[in-house]
C-alpha atoms as a PDB file:
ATOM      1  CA  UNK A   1       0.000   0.000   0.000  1.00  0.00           C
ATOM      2  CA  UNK A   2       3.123   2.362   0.498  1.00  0.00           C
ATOM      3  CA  UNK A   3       3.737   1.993  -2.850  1.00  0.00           C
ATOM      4  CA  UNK A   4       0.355   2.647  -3.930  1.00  0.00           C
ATOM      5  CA  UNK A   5       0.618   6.108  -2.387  1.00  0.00           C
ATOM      6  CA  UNK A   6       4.127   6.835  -3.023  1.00  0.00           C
ATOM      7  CA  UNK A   7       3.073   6.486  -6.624  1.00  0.00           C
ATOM      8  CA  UNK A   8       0.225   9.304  -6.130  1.00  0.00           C
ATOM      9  CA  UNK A   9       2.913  11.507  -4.650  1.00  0.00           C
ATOM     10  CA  UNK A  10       4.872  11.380  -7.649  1.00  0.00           C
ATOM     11  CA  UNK A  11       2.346  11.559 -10.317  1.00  0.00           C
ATOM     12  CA  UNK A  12       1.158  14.433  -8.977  1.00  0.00           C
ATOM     13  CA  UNK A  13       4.127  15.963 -10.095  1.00  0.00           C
ATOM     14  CA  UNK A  14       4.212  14.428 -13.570  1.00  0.00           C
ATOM     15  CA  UNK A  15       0.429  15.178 -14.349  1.00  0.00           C
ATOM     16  CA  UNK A  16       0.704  18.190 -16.714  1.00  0.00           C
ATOM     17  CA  UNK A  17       2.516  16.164 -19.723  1.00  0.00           C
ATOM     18  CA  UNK A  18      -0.187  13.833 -20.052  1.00  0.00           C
ATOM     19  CA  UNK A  19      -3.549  14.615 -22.683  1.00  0.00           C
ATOM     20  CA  UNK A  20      -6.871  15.002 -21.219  1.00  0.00           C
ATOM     21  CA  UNK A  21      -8.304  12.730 -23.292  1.00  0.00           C
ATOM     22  CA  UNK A  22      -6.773  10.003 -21.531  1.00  0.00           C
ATOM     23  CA  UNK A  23      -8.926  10.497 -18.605  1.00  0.00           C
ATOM     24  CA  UNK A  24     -13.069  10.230 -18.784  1.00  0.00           C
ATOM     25  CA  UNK A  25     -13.567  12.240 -15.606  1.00  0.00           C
ATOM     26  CA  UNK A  26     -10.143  14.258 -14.556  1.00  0.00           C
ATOM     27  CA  UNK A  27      -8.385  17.718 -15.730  1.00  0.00           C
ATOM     28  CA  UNK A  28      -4.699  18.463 -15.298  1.00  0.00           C
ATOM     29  CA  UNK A  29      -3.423  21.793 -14.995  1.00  0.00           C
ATOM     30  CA  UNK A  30      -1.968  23.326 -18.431  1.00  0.00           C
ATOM     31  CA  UNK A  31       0.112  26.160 -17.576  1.00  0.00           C
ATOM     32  CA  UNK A  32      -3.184  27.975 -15.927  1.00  0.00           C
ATOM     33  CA  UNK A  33      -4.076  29.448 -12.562  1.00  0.00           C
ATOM     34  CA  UNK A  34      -6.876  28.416 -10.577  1.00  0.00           C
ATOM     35  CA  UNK A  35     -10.410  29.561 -11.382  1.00  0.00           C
ATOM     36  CA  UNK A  36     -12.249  31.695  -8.645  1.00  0.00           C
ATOM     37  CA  UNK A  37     -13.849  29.571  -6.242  1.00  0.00           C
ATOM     38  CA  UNK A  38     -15.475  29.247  -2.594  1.00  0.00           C
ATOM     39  CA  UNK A  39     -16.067  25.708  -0.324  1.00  0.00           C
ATOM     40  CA  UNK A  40     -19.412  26.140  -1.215  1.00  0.00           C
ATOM     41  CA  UNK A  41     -18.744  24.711  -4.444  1.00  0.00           C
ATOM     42  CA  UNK A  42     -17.898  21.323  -2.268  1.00  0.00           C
ATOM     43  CA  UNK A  43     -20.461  22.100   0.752  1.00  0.00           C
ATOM     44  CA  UNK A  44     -22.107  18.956  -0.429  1.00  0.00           C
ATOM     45  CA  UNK A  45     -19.151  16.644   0.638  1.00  0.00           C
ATOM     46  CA  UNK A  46     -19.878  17.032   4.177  1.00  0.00           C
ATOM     47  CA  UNK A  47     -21.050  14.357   5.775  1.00  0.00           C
ATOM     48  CA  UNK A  48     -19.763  10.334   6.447  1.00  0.00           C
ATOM     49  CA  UNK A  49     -19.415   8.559   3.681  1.00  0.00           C
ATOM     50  CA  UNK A  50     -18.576   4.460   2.893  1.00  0.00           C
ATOM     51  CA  UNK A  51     -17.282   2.508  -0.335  1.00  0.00           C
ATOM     52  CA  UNK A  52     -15.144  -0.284  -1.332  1.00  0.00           C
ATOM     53  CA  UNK A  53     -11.838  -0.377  -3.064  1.00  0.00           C
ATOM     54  CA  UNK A  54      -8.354  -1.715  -3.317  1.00  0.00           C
ATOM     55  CA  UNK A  55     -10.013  -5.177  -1.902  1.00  0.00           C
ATOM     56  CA  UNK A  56     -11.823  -3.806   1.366  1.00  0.00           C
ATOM     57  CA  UNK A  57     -14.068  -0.841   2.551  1.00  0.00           C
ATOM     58  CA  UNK A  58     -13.164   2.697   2.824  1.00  0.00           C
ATOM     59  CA  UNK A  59     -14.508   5.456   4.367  1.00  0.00           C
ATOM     60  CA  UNK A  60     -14.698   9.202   4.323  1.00  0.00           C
ATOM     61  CA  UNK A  61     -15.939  11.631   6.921  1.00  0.00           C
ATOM     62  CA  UNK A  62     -16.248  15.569   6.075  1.00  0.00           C
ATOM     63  CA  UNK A  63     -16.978  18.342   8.484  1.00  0.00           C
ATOM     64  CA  UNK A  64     -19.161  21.328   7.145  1.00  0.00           C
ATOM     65  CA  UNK A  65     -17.118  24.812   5.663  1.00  0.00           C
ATOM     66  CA  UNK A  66     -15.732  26.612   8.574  1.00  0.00           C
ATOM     67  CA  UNK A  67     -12.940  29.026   9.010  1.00  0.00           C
ATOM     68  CA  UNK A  68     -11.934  29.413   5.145  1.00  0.00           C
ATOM     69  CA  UNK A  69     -11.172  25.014   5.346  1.00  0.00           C
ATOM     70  CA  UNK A  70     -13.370  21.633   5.069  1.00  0.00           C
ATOM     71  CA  UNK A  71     -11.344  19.103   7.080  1.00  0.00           C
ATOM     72  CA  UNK A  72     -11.524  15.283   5.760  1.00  0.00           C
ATOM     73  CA  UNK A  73     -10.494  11.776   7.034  1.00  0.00           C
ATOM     74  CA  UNK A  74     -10.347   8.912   5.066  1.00  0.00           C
ATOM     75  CA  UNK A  75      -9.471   4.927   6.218  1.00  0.00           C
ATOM     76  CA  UNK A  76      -9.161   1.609   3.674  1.00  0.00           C
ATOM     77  CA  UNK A  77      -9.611  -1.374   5.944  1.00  0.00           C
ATOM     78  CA  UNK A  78      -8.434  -4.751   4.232  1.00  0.00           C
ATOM     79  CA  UNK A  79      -9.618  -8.031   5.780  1.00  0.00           C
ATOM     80  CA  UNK A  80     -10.909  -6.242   9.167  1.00  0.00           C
ATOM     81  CA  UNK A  81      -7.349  -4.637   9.323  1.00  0.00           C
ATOM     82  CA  UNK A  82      -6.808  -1.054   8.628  1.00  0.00           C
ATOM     83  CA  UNK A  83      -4.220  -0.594   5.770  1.00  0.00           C
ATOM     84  CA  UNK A  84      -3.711   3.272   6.086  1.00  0.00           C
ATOM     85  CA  UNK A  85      -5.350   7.024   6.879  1.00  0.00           C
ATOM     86  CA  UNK A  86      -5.962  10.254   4.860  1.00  0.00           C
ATOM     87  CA  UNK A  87      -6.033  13.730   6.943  1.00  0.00           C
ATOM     88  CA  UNK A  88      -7.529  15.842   4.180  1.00  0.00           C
ATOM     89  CA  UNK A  89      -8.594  19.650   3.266  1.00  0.00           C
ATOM     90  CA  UNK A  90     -10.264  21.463   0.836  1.00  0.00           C
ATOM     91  CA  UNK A  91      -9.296  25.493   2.040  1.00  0.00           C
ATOM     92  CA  UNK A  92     -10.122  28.907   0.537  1.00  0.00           C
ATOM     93  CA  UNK A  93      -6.468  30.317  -0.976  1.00  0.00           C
ATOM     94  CA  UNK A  94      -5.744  32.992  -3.048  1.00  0.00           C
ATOM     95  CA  UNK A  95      -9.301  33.315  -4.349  1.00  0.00           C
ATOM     96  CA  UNK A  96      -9.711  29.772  -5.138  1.00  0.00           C
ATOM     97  CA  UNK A  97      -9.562  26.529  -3.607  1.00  0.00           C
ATOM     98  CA  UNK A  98      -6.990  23.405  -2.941  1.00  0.00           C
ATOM     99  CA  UNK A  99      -7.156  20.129  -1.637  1.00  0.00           C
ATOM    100  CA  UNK A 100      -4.201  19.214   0.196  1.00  0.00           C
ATOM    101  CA  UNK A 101      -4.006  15.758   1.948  1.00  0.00           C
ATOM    102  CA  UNK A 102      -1.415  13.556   4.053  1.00  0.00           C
ATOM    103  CA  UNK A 103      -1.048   9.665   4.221  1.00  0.00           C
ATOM    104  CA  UNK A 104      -0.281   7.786   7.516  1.00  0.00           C
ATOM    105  CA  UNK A 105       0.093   4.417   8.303  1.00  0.00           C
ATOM    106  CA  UNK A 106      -2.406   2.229  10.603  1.00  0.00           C
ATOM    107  CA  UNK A 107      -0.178   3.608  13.638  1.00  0.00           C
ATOM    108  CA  UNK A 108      -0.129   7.016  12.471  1.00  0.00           C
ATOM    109  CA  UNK A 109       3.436   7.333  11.091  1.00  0.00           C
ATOM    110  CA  UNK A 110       3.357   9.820   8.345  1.00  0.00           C
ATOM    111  CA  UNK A 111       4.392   8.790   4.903  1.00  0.00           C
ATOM    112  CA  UNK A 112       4.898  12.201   3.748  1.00  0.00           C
ATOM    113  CA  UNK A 113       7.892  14.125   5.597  1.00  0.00           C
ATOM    114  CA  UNK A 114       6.892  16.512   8.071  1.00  0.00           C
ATOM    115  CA  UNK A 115       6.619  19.938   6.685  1.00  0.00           C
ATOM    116  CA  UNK A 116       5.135  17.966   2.728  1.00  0.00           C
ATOM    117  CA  UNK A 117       2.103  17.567   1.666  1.00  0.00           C
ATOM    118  CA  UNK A 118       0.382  16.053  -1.596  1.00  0.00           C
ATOM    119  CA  UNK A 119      -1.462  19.140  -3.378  1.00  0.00           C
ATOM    120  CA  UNK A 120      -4.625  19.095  -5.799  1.00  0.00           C
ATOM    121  CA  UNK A 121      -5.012  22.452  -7.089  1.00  0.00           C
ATOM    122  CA  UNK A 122      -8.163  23.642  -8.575  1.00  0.00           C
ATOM    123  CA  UNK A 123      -8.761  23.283 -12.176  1.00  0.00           C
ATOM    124  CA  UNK A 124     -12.683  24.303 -12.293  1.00  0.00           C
ATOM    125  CA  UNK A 125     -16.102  23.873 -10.796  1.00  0.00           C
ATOM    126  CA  UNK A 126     -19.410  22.831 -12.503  1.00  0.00           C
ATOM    127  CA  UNK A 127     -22.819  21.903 -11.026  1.00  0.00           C
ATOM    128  CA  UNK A 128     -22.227  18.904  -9.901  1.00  0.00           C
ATOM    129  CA  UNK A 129     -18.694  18.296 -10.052  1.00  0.00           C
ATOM    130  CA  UNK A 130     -15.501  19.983  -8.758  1.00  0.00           C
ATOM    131  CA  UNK A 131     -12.303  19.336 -11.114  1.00  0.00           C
ATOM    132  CA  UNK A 132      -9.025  19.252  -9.037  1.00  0.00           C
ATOM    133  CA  UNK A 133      -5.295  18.851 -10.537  1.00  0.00           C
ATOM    134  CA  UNK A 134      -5.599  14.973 -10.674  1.00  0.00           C
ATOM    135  CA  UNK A 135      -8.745  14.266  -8.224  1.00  0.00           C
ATOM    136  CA  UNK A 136     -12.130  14.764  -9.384  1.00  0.00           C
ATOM    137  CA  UNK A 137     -15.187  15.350  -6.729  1.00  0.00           C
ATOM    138  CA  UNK A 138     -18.697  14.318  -8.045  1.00  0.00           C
ATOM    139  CA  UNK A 139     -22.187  14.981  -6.549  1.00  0.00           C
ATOM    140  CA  UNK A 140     -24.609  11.814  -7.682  1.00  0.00           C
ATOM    141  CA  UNK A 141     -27.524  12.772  -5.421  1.00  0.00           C
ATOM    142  CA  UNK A 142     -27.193  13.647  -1.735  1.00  0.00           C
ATOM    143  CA  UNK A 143     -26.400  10.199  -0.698  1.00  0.00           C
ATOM    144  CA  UNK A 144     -23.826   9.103  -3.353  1.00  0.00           C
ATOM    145  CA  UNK A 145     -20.466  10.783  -4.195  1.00  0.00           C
ATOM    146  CA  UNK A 146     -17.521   9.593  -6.632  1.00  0.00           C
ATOM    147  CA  UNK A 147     -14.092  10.946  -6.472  1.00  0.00           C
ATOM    148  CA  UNK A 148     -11.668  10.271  -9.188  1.00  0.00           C
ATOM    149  CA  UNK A 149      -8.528   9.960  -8.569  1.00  0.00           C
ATOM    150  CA  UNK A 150      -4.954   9.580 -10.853  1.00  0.00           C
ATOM    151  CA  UNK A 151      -3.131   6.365  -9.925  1.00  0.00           C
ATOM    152  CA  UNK A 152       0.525   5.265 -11.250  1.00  0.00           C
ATOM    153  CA  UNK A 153       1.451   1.785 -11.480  1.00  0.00           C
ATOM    154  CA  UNK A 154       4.100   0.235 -13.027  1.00  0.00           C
ATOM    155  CA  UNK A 155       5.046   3.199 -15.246  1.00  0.00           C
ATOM    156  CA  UNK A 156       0.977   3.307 -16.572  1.00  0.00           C
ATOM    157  CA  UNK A 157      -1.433   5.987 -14.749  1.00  0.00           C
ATOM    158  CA  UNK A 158      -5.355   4.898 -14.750  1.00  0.00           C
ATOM    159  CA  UNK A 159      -8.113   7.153 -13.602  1.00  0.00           C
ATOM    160  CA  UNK A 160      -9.366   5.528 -10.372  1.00  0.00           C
ATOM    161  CA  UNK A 161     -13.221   5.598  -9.402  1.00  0.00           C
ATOM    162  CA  UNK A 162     -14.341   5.524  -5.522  1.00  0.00           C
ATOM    163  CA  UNK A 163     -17.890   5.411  -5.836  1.00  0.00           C
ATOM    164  CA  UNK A 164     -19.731   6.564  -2.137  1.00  0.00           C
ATOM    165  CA  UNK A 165     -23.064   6.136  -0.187  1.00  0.00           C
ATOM    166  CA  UNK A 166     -23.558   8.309   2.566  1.00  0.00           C
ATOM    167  CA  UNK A 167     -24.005   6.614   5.924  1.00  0.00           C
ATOM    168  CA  UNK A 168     -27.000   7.474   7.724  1.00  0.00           C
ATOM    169  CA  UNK A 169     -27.771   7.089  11.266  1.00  0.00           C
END
């Protein structure tokens, strides 16, 4: 799983040289800035959320916009074991919005060094979709989310889906 997330880390760095066309549901910065945008473009991914992927169930819990930042956890558990965390944000910068996140291991050891972390700038908003640099946010309804993400693997990058229902009480 390290290696799964190392490989994010260094995509994300690579993602500009590759066509669009590639990818069904993601955009890659080209040389551009960041459109305009407020968290209440992505109000809608608050809440607790629960999927499967990588062989086991993963989850996702957002908090509601406050102070300028959405704060987000996410957990994939593998055969009743977790296999590693997500801190997340999505937080109101220079007129726009970025999601920034962090990977630790099931005892918390950080992945990234200390002061690093892996960066999804904006790359533009519609109705029910919000288009990072790499990761893709999509409303279904209320109760179901998918968030696209770019994955490398063995020298090939695929656009990974992580379809969501919301968990209700």
């Amino acid at each position: 799983m390290f290696k799964y997330c190392l490989s994010i880390v260094l995509l994300i760095t690579s993602l500009n040289a590759f066509s669009q066309s590639e990818f069904k549901n993601l955009l890659f910065l080209e040389q551009q800035t960041s459109p305009p945008a407020n968290l209440n473009a992505v109000s809608w991914l608050a809440g607790h959320w629960r999927g499967e992927a990588f062989g086991g169930l993963t989850e996702e819990v957002w908090s509601p916009p406050l102070g300028g930042s959405m704060m987000g956890a996410f957990k994939l558990v593998v055969n009743n074991q977790v296999s590693f965390y997500e801190l997340e944000t999505i937080i109101e910068e220079n007129n726009s919005l970025i999601f920034r996140l962090k990977h630790f291991a099931a005892n918390l050891k950080g992945w990234e060094e200390k002061d690093q972390t892996v960066d999804f700038k904006l790359v533009n908003v519609t109705d029910n979709k919000v288009f990072f640099n790499g990761l893709t946010l999509e409303k279904i309804s209320d109760d179901e989310i998918n968030i696209y993400v770019a994955i490398e693997q063995n020298g090939n990058i695929t656009e990974e889906k992580f379809n969501y229902q919301r968990v209700k009480n």
